[in-house]
PDB file of N, CA and C in Angstrom:
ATOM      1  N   UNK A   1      49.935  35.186  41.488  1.00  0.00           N
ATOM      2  CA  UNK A   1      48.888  36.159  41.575  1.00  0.00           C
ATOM      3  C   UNK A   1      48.326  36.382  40.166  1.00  0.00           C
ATOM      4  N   UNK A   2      47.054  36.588  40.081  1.00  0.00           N
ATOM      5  CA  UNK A   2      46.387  36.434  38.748  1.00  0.00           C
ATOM      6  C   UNK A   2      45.939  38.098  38.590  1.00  0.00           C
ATOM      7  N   UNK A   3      46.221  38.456  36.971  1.00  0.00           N
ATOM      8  CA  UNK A   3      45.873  39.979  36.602  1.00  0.00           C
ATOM      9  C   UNK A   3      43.861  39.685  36.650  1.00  0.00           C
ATOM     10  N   UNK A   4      43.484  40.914  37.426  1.00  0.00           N
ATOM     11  CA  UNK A   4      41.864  40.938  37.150  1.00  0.00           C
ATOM     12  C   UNK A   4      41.205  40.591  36.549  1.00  0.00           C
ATOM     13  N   UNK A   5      41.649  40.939  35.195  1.00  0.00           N
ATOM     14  CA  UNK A   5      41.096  40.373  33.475  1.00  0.00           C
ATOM     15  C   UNK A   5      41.410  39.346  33.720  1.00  0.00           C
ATOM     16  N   UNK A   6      42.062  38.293  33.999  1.00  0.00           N
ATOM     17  CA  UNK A   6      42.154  36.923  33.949  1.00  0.00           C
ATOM     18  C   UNK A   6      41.816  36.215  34.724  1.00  0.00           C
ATOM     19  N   UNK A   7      41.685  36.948  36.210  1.00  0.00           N
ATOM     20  CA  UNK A   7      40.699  36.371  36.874  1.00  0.00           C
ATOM     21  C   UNK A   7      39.184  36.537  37.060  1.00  0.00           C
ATOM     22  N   UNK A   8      38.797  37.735  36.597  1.00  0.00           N
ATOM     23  CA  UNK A   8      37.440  38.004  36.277  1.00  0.00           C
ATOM     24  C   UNK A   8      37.322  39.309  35.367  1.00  0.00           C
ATOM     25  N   UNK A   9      37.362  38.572  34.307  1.00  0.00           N
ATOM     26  CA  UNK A   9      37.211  38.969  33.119  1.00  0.00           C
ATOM     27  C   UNK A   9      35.960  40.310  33.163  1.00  0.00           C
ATOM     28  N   UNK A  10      36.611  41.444  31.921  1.00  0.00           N
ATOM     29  CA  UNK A  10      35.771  42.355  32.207  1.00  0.00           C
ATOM     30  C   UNK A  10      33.903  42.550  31.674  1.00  0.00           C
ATOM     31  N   UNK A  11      33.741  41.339  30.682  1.00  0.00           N
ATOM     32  CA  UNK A  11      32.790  41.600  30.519  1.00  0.00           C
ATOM     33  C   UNK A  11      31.339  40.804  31.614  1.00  0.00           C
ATOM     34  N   UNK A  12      32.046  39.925  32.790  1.00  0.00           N
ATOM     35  CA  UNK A  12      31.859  39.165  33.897  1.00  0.00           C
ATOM     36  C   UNK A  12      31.215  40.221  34.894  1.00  0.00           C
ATOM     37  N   UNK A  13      32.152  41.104  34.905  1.00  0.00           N
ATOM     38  CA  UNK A  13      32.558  42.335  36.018  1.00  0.00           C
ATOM     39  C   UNK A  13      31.091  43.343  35.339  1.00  0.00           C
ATOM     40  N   UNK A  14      31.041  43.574  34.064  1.00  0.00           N
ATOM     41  CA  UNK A  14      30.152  44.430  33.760  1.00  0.00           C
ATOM     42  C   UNK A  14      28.590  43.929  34.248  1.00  0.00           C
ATOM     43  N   UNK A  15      28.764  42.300  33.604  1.00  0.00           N
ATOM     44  CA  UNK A  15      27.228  41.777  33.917  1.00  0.00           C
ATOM     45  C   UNK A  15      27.083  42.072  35.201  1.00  0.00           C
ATOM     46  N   UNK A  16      27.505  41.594  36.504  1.00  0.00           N
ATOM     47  CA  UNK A  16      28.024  41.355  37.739  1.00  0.00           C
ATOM     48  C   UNK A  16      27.581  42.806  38.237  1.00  0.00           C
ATOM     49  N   UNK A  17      27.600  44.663  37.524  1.00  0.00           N
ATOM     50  CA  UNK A  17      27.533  45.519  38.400  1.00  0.00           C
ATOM     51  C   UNK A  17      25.974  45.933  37.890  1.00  0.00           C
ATOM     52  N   UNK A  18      25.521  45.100  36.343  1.00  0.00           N
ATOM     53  CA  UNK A  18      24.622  45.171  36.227  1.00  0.00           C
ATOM     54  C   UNK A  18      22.969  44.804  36.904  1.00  0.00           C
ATOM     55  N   UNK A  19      23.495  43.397  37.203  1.00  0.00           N
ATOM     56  CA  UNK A  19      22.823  42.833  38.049  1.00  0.00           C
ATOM     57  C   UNK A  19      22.629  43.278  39.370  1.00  0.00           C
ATOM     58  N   UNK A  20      23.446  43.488  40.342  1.00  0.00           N
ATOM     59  CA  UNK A  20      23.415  44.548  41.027  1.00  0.00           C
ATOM     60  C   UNK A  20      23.127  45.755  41.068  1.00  0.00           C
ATOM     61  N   UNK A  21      23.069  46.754  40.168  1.00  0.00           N
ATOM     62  CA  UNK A  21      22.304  47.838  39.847  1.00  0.00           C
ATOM     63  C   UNK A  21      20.908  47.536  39.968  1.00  0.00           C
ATOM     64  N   UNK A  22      20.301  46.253  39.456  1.00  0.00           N
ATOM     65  CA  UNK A  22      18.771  45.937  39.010  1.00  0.00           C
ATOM     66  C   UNK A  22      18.370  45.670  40.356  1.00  0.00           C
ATOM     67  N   UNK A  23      19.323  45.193  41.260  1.00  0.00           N
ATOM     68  CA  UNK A  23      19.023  44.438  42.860  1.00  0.00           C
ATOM     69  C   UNK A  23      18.638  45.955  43.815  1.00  0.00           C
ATOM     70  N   UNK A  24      19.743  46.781  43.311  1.00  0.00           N
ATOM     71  CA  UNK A  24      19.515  47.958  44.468  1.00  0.00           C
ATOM     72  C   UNK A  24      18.582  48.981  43.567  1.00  0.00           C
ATOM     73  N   UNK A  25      17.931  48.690  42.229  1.00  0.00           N
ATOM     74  CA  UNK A  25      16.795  50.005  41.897  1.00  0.00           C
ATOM     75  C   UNK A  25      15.743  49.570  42.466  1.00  0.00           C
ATOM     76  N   UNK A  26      15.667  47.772  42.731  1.00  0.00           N
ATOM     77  CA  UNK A  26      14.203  47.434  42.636  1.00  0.00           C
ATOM     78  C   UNK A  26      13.405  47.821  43.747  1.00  0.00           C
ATOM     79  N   UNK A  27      12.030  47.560  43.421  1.00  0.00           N
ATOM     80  CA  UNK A  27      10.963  48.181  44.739  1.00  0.00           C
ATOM     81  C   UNK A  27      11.002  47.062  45.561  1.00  0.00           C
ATOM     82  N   UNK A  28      11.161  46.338  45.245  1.00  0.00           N
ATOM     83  CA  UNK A  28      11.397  44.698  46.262  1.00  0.00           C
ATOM     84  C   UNK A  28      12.362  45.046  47.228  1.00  0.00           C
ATOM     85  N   UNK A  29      13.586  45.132  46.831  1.00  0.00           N
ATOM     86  CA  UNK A  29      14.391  45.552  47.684  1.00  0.00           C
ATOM     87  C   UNK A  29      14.594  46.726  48.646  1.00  0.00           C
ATOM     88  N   UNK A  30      14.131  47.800  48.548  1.00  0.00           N
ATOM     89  CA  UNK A  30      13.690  48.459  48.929  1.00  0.00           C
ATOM     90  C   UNK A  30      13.549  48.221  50.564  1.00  0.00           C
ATOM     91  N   UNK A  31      12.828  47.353  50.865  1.00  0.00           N
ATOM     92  CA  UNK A  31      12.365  46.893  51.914  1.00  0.00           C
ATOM     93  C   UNK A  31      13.155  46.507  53.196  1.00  0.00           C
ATOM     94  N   UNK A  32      14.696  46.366  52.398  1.00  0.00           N
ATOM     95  CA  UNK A  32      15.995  45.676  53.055  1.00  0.00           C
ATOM     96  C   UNK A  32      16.471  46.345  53.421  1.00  0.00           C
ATOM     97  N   UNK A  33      16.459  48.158  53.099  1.00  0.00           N
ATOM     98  CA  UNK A  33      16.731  49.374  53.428  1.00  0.00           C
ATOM     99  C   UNK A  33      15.868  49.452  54.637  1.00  0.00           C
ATOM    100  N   UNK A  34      15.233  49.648  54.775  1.00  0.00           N
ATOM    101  CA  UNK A  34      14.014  50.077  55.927  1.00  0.00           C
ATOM    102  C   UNK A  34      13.910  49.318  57.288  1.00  0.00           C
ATOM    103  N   UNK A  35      13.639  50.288  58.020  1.00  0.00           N
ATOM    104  CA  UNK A  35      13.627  49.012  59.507  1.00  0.00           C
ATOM    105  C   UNK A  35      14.952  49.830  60.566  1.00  0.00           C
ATOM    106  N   UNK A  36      14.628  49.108  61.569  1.00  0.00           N
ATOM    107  CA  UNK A  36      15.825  49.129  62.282  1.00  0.00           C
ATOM    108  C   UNK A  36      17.074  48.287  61.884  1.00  0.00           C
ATOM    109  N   UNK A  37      18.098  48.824  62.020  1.00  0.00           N
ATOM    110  CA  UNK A  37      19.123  47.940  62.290  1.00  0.00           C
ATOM    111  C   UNK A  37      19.238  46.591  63.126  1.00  0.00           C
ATOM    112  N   UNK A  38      20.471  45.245  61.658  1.00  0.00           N
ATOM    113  CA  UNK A  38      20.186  44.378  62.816  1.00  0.00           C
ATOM    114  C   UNK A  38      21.581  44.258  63.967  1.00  0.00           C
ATOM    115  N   UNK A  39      20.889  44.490  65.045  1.00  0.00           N
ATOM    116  CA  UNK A  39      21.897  45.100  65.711  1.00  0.00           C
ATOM    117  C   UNK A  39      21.569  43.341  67.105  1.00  0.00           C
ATOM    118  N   UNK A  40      22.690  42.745  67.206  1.00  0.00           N
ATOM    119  CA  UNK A  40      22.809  41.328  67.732  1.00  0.00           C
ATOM    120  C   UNK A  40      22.185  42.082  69.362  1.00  0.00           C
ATOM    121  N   UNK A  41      23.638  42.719  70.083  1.00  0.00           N
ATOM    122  CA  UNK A  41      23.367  42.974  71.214  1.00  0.00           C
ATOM    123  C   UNK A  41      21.853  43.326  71.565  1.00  0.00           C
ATOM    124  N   UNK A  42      21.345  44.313  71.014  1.00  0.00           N
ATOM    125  CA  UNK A  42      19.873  44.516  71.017  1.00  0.00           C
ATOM    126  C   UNK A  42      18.908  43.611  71.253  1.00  0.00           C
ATOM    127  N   UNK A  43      19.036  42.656  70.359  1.00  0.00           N
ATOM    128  CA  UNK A  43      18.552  41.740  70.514  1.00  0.00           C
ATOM    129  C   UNK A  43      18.624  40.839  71.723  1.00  0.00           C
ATOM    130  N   UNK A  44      19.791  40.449  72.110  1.00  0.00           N
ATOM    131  CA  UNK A  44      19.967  39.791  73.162  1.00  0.00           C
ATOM    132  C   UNK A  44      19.671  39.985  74.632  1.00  0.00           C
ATOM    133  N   UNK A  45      20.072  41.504  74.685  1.00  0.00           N
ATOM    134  CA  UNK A  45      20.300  42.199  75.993  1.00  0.00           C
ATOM    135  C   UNK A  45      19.659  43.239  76.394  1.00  0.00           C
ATOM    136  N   UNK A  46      18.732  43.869  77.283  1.00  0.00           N
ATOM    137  CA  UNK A  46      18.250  45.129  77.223  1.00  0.00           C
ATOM    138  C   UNK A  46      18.922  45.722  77.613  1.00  0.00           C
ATOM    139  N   UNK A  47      18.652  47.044  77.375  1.00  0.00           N
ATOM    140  CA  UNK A  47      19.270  48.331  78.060  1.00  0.00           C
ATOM    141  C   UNK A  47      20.588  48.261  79.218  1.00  0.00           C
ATOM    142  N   UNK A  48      19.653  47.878  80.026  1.00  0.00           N
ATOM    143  CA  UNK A  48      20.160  47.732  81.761  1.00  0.00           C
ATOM    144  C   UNK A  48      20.786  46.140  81.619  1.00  0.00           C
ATOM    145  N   UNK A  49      21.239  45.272  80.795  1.00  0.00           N
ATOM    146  CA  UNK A  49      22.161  44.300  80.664  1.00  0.00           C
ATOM    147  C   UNK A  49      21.605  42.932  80.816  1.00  0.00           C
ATOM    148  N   UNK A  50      20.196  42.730  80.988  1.00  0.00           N
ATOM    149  CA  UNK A  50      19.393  41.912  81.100  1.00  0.00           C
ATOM    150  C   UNK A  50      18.811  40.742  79.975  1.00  0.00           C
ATOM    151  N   UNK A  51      19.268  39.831  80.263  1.00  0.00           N
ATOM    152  CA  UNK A  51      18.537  38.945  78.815  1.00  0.00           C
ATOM    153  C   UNK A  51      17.392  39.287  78.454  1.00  0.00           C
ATOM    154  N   UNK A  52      17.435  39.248  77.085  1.00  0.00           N
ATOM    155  CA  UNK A  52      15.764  38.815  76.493  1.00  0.00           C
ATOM    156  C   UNK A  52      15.720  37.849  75.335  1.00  0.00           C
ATOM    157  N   UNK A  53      15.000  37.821  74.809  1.00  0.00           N
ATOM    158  CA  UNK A  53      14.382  36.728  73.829  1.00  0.00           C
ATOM    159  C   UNK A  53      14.141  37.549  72.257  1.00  0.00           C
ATOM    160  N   UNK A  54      14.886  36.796  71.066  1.00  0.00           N
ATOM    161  CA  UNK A  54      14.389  37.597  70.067  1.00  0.00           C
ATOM    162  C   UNK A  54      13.927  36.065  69.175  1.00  0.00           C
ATOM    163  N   UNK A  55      13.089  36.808  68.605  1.00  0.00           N
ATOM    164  CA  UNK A  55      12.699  35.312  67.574  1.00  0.00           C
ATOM    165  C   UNK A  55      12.824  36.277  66.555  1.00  0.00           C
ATOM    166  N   UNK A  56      13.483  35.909  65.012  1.00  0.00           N
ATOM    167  CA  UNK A  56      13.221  36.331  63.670  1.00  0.00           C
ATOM    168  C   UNK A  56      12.734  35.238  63.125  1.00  0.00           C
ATOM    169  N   UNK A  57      11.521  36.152  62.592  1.00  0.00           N
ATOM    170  CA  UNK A  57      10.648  34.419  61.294  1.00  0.00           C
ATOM    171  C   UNK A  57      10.942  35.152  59.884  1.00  0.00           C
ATOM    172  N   UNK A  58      11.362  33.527  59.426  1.00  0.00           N
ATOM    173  CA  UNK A  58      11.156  34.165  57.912  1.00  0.00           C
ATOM    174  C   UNK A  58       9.860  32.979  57.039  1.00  0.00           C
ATOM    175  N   UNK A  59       9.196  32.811  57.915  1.00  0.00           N
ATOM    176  CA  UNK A  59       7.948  31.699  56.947  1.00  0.00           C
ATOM    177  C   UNK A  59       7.334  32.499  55.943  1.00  0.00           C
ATOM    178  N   UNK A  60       7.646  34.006  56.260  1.00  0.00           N
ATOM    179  CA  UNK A  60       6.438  34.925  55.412  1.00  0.00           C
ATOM    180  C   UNK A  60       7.683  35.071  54.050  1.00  0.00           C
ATOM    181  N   UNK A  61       8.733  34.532  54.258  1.00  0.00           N
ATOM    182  CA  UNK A  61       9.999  34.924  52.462  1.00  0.00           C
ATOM    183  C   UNK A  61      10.026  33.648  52.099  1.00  0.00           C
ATOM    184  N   UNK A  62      10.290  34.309  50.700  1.00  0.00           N
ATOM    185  CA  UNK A  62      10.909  32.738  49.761  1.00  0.00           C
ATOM    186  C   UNK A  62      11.874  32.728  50.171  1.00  0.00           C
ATOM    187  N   UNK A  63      12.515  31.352  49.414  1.00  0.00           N
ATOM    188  CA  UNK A  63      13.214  30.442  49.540  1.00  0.00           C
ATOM    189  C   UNK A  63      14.658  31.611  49.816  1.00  0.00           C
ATOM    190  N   UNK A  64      15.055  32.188  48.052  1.00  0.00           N
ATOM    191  CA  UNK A  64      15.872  32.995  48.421  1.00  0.00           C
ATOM    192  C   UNK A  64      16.260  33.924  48.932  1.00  0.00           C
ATOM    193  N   UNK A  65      15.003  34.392  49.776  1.00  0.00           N
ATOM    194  CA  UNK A  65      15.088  35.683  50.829  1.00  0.00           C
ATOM    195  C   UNK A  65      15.147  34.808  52.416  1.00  0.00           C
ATOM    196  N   UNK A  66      14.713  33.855  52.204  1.00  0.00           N
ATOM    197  CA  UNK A  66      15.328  33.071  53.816  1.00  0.00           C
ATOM    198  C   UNK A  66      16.694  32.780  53.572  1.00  0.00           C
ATOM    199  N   UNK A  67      17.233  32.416  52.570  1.00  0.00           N
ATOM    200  CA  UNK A  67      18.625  32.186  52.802  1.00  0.00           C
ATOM    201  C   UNK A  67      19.391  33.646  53.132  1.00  0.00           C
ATOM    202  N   UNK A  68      18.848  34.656  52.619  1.00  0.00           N
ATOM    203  CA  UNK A  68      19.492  36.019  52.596  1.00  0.00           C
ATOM    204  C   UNK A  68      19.294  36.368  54.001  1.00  0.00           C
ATOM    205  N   UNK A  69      18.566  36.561  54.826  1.00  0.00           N
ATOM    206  CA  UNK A  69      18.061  36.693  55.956  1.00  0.00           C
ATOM    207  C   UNK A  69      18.864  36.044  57.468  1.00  0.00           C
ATOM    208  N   UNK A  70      18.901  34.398  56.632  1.00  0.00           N
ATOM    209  CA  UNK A  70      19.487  33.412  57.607  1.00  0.00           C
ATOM    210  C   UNK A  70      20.895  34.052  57.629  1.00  0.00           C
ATOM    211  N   UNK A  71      21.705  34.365  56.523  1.00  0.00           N
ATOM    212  CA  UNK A  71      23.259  34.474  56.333  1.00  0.00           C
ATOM    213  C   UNK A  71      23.442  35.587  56.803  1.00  0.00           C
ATOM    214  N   UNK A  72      22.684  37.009  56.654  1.00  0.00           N
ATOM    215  CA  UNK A  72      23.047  38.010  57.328  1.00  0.00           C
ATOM    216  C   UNK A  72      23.104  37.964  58.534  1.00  0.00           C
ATOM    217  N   UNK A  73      22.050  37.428  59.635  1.00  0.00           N
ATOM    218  CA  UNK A  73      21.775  37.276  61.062  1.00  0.00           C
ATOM    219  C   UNK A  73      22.928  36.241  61.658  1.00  0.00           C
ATOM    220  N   UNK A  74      23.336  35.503  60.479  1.00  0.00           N
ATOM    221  CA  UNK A  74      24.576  34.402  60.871  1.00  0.00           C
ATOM    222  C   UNK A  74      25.925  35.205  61.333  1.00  0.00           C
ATOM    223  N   UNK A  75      26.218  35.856  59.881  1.00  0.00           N
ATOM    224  CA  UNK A  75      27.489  36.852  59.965  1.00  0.00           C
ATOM    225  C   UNK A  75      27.366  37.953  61.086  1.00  0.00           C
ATOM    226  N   UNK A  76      26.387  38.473  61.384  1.00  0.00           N
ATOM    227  CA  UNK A  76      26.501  39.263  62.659  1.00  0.00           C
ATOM    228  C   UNK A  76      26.330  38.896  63.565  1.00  0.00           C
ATOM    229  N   UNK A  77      25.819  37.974  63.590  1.00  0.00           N
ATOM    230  CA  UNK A  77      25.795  37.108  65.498  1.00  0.00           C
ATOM    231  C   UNK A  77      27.409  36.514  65.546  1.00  0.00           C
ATOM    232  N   UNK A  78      28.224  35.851  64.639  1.00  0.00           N
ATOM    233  CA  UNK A  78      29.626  36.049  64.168  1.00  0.00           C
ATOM    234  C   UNK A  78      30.267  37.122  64.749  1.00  0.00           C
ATOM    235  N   UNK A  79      30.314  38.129  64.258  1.00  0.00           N
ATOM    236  CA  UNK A  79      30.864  39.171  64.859  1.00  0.00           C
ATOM    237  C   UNK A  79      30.965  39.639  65.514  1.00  0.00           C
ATOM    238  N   UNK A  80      29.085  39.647  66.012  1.00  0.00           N
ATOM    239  CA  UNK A  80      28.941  40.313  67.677  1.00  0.00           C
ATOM    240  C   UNK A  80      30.127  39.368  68.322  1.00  0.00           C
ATOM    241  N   UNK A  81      30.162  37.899  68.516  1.00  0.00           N
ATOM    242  CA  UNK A  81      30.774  37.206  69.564  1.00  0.00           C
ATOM    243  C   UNK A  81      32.101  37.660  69.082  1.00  0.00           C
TER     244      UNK A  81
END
């Protein structure tokens, strides 16, 4: 088992909460806050237990906001099942 500092060193850890600080002040982000929840079942099923159809597009994000997008909707369709 490795001590913290040696596995991620503290001045790693500082950049690391920095960068993240800059991710959650920005007005960009912002946006990732807002909205409904992504909630799988919802998507899938109405109310009364009935299929439906969801399409999410991401043609309107860059590159690295489709990957962000794709991986979140991945990990919770994951979970839902």
């Amino acid at each position: 088992m490795f001590e913290l500092d040696q596995f991620f060193p503290e001045t790693d850890r500082m950049a690391l909460a920095m960068k993240l600080n800059g991710l959650l002040a920005s007005p960009s982000f912002a946006a990732w806050g807002a909205g409904a929840p992504l909630d799988v079942q919802s998507m899938m099923y109405t109310s009364d237990g009935k299929p439906r159809c969801a399409i999410i597009t991401t043609a309107h994000l860059s590159d690295t906001e489709r990957q962000f997008v794709t991986s979140l909707v991945l990990a919770k369709l994951v979970t839902w099942m």
